[in-house]
C-alpha atoms as a PDB file:
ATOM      1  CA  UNK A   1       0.000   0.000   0.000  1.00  0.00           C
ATOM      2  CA  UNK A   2       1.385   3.630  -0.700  1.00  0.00           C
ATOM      3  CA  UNK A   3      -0.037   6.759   0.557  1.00  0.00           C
ATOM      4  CA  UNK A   4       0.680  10.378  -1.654  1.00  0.00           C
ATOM      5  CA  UNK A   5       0.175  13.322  -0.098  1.00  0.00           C
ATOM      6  CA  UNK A   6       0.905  16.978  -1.832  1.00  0.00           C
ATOM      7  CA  UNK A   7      -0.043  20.337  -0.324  1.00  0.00           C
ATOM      8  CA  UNK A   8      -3.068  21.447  -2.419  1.00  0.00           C
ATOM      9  CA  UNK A   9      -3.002  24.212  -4.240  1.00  0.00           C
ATOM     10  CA  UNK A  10      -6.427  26.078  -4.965  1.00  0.00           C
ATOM     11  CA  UNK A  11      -8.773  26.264  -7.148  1.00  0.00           C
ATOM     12  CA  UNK A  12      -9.448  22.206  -5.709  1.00  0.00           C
ATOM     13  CA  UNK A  13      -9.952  21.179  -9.407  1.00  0.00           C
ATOM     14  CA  UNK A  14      -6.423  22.060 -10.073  1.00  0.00           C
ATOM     15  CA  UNK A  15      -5.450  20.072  -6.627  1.00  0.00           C
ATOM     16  CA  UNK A  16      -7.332  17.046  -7.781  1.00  0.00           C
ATOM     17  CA  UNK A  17      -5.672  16.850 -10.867  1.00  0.00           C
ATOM     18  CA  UNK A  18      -1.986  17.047  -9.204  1.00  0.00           C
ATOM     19  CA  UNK A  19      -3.139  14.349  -7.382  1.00  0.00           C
ATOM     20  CA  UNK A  20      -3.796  12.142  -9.833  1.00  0.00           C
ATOM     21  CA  UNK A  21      -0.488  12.920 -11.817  1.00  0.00           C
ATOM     22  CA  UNK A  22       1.352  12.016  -8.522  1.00  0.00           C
ATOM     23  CA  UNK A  23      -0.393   8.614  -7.872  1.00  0.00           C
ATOM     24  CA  UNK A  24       0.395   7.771 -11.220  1.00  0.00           C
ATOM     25  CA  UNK A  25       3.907   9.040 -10.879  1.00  0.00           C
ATOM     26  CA  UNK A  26       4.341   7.352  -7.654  1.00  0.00           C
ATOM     27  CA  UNK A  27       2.837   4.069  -8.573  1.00  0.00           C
ATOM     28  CA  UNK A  28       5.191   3.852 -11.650  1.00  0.00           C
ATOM     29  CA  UNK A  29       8.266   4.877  -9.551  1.00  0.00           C
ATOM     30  CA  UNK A  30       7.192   2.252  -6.788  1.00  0.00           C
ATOM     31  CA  UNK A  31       6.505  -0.537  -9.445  1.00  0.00           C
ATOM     32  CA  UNK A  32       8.803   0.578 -12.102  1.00  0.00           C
ATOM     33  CA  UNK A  33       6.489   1.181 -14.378  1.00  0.00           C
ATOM     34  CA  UNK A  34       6.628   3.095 -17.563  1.00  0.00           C
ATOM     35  CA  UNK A  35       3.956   6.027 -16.584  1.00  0.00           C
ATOM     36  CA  UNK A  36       2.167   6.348 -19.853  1.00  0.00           C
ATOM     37  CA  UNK A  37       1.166   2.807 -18.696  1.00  0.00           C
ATOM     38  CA  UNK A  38      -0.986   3.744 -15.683  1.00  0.00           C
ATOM     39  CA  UNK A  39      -4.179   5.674 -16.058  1.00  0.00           C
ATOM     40  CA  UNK A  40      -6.822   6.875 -13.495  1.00  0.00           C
ATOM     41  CA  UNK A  41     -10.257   5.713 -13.975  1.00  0.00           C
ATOM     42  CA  UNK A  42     -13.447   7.346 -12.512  1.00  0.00           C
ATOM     43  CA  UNK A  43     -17.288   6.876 -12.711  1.00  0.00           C
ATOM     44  CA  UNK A  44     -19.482   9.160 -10.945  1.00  0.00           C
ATOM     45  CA  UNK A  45     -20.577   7.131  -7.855  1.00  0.00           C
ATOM     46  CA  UNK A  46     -17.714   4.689  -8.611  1.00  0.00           C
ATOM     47  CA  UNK A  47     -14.685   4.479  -6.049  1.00  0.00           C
ATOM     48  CA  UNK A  48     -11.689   5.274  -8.401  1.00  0.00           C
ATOM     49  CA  UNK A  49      -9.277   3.157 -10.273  1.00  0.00           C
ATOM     50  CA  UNK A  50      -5.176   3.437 -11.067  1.00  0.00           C
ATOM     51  CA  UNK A  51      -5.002   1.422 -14.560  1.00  0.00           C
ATOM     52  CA  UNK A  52      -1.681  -0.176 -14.221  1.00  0.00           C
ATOM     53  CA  UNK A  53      -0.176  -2.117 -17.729  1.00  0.00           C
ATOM     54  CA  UNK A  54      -3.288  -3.901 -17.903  1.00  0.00           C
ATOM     55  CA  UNK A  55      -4.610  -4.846 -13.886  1.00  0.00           C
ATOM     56  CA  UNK A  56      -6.236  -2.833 -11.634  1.00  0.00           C
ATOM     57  CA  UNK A  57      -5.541  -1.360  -8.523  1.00  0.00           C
ATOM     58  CA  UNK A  58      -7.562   0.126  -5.405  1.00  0.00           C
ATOM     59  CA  UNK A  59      -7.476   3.836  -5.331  1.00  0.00           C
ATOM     60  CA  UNK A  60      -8.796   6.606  -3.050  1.00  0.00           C
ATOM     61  CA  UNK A  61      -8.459  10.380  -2.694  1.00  0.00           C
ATOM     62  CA  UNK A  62      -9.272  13.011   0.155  1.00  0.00           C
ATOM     63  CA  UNK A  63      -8.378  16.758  -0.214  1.00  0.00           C
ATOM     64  CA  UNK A  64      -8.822  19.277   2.230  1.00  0.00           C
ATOM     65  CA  UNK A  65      -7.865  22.817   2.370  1.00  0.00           C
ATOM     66  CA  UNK A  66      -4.105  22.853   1.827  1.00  0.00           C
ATOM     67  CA  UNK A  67      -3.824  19.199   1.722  1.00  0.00           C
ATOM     68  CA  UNK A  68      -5.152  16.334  -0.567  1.00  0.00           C
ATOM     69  CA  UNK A  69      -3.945  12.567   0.034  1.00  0.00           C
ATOM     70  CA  UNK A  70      -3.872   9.537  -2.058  1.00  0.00           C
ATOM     71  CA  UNK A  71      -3.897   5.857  -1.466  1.00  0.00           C
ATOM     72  CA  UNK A  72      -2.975   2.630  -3.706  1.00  0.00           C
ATOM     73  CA  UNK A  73      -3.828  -0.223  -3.282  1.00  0.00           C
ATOM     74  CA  UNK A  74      -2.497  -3.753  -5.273  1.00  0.00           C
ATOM     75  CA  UNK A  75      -3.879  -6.189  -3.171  1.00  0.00           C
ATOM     76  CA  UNK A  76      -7.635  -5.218  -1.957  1.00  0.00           C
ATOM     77  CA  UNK A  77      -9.222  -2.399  -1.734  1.00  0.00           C
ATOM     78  CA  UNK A  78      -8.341   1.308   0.086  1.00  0.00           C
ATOM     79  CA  UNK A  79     -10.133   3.964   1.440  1.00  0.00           C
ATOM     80  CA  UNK A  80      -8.266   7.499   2.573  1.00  0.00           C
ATOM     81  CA  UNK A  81      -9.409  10.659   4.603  1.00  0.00           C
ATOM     82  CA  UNK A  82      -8.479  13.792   5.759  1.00  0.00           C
ATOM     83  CA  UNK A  83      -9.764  16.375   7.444  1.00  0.00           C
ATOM     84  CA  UNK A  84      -8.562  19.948   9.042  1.00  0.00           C
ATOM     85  CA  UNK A  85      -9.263  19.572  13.362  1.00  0.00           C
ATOM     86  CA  UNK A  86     -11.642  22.778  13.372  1.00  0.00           C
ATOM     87  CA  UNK A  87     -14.383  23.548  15.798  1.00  0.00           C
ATOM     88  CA  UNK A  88     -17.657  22.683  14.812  1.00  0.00           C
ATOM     89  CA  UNK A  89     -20.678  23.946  16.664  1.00  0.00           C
ATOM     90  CA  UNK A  90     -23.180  21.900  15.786  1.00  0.00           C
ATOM     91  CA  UNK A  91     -21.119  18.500  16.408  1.00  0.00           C
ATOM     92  CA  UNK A  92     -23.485  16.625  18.147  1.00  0.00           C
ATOM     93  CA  UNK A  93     -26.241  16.544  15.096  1.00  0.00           C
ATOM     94  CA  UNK A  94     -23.470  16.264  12.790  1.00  0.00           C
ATOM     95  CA  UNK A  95     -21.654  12.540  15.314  1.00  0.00           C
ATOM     96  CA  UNK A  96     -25.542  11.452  15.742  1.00  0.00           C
ATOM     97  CA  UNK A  97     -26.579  11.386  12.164  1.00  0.00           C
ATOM     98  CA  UNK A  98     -23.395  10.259  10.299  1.00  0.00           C
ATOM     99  CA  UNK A  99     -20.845   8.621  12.755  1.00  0.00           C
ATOM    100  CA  UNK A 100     -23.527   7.281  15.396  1.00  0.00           C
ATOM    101  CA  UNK A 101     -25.021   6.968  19.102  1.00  0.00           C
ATOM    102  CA  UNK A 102     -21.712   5.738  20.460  1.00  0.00           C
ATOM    103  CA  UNK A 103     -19.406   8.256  18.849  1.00  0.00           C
ATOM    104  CA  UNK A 104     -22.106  11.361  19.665  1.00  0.00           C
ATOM    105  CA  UNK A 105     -21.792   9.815  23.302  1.00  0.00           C
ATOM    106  CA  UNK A 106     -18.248   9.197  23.601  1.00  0.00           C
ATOM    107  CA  UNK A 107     -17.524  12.934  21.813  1.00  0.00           C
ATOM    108  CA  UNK A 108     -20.058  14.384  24.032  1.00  0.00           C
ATOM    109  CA  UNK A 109     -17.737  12.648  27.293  1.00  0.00           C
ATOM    110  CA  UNK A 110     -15.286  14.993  25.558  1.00  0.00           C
ATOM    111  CA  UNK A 111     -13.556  18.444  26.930  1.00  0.00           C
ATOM    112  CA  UNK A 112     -14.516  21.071  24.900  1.00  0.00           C
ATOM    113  CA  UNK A 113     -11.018  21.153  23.929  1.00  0.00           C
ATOM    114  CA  UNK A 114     -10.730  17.369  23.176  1.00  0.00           C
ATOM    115  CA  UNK A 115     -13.352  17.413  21.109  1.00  0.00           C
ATOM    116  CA  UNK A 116     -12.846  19.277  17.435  1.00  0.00           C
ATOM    117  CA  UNK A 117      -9.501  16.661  17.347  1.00  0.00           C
ATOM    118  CA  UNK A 118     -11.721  13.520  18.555  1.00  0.00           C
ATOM    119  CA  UNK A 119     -14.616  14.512  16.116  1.00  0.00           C
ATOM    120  CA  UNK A 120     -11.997  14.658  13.272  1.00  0.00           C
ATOM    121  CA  UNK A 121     -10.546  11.244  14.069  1.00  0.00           C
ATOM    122  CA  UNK A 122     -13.382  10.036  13.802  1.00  0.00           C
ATOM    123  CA  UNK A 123     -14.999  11.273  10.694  1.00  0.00           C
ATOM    124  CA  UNK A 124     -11.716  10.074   9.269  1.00  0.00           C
ATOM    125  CA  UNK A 125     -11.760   6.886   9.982  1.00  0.00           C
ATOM    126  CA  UNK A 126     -15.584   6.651   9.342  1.00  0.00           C
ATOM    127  CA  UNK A 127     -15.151   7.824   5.680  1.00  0.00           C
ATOM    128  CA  UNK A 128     -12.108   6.323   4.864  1.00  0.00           C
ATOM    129  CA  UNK A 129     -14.278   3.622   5.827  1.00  0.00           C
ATOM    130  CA  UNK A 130     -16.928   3.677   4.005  1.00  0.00           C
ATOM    131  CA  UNK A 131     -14.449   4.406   0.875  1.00  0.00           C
ATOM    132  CA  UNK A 132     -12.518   1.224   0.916  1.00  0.00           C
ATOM    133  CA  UNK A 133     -16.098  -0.772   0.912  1.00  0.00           C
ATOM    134  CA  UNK A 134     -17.198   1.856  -2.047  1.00  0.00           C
ATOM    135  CA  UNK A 135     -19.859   3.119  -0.277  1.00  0.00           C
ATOM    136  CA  UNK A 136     -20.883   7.318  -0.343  1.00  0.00           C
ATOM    137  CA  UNK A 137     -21.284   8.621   2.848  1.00  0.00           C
ATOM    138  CA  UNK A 138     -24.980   8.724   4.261  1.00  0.00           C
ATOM    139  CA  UNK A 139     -26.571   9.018   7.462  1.00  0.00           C
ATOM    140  CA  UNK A 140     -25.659   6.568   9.917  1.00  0.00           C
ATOM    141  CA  UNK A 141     -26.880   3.081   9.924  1.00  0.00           C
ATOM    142  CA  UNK A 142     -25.304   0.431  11.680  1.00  0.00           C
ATOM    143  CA  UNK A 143     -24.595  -1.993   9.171  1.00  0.00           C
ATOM    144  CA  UNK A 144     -20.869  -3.802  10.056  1.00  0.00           C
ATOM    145  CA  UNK A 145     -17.987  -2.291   7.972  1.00  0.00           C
ATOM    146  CA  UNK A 146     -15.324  -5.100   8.373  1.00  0.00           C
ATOM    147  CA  UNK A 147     -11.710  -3.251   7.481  1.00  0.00           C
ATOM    148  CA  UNK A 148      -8.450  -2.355   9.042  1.00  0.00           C
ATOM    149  CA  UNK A 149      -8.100   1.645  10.388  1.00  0.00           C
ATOM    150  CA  UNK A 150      -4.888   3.099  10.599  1.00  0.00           C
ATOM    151  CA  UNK A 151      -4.606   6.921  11.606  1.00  0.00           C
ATOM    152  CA  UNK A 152      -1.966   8.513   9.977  1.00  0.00           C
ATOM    153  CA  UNK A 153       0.521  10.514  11.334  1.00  0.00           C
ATOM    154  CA  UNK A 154       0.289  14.476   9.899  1.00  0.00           C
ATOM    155  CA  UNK A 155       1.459  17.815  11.056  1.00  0.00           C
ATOM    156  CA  UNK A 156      -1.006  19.943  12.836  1.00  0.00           C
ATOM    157  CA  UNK A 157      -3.945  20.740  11.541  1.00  0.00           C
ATOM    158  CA  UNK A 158      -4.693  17.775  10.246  1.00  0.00           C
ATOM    159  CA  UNK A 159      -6.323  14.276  11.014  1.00  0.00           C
ATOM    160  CA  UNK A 160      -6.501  11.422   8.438  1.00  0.00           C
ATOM    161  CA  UNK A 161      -7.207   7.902   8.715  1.00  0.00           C
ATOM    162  CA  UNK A 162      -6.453   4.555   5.942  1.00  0.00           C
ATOM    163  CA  UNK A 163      -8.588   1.786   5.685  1.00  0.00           C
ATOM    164  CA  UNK A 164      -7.882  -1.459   4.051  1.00  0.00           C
END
C-alpha cells in the first residue's frame, strides 16, 4: 500500500488533478512502471481506479484545504481521509446522524477542547471507511464495515485515517 500526499493548491480542481499525476507518478516509480502505462479511472458514484499495464488497482483520494492525500492499493481495496481539526458547533447533530449513538456519546464525554480533534478522528476513519467498501457517505446506519483503520501521522492541523 502507498499513501501520496501533496499540499493542495487552490482552485481544488487544479489540486485534484496534481493528485492524480502524482499517484500515477508514484505508482510507476514504486513498481517501475513506464507512466504512460498507468491511467486513473473514474465513474461518478464509482470508487476510483489506477489502470496499471493492464490490472487494476484500489485507489482513493481526500483533499482538504491545503492538503489532498492519495492511497494505492495492489492487493484489496483502500479507502483514505483527511480532514482539518476545526471547531464545529453543531457536532453533536453532525456525530448522531453520520458517525452514530456511540461516537455522539463518547464525543459528548469529551472536553470542549478534546473534542474538534476527537470529532476529526473520527470522521476520518468513518469515511475512509466507508471508501474502501465503495460506499458514499450517508446518514448513519449500523450496518458492520469489516476493514483495518490506521490513523496517519500528519502535522497539525490535520487528522486522516487509511482503511484497508
Amino acid at each position: 500500500m502507498l499513501v501520496i500526499g501533496i499540499a493542495a493548491v487552490p482552485p481544488r480542481l487544479e489540486a485534484r488533478l496534481r493528485l492524480r499525476d502524482a499517484a500515477r507518478e508514484a505508482a510507476a516509480h514504486w513498481l517501475k512502471l513506464d507512466i504512460e502505462t498507468i491511467s486513473v479511472e473514474s465513474t461518478p458514484g464509482a470508487p476510483p481506479r489506477l489502470l496499471l499495464a493492464g490490472r487494476a488497482a484500489s485507489l482513493s483520494f481526500s483533499h482538504d484545504e491545503g492538503l489532498s492525500l492519495a492511497a494505492i492499493g495492489l492487493h484489496g481495496a483502500v479507502g483514505i481521509d483527511v480532514m482539518r481539526v476545526q471547531y464545529i458547533g453543531d457536532w453533536f447533530h453532525l456525530a448522531r446522524d453520520y458517525l452514530g449513538p456511540q461516537v455522539a456519546e463518547a464525543l459528548a464525554a469529551c472536553t470542549d477542547a478534546q473534542r474538534p480533534l476527537a470529532l476529526a478522528q473520527a470522521w476520518t476513519a468513518r469515511e475512509a471507511a466507508l471508501k474502501c467498501i465503495g460506499r458514499q457517505l450517508a446518514e448513519w446506519d449500523a450496518r458492520p464495515i469489516d476493514c483495518h483503520l490506521q490513523p496517519l501521522s500528519l502535522p497539525a492541523p490535520y487528522v486522516a485515517t487509511l482503511a484497508s
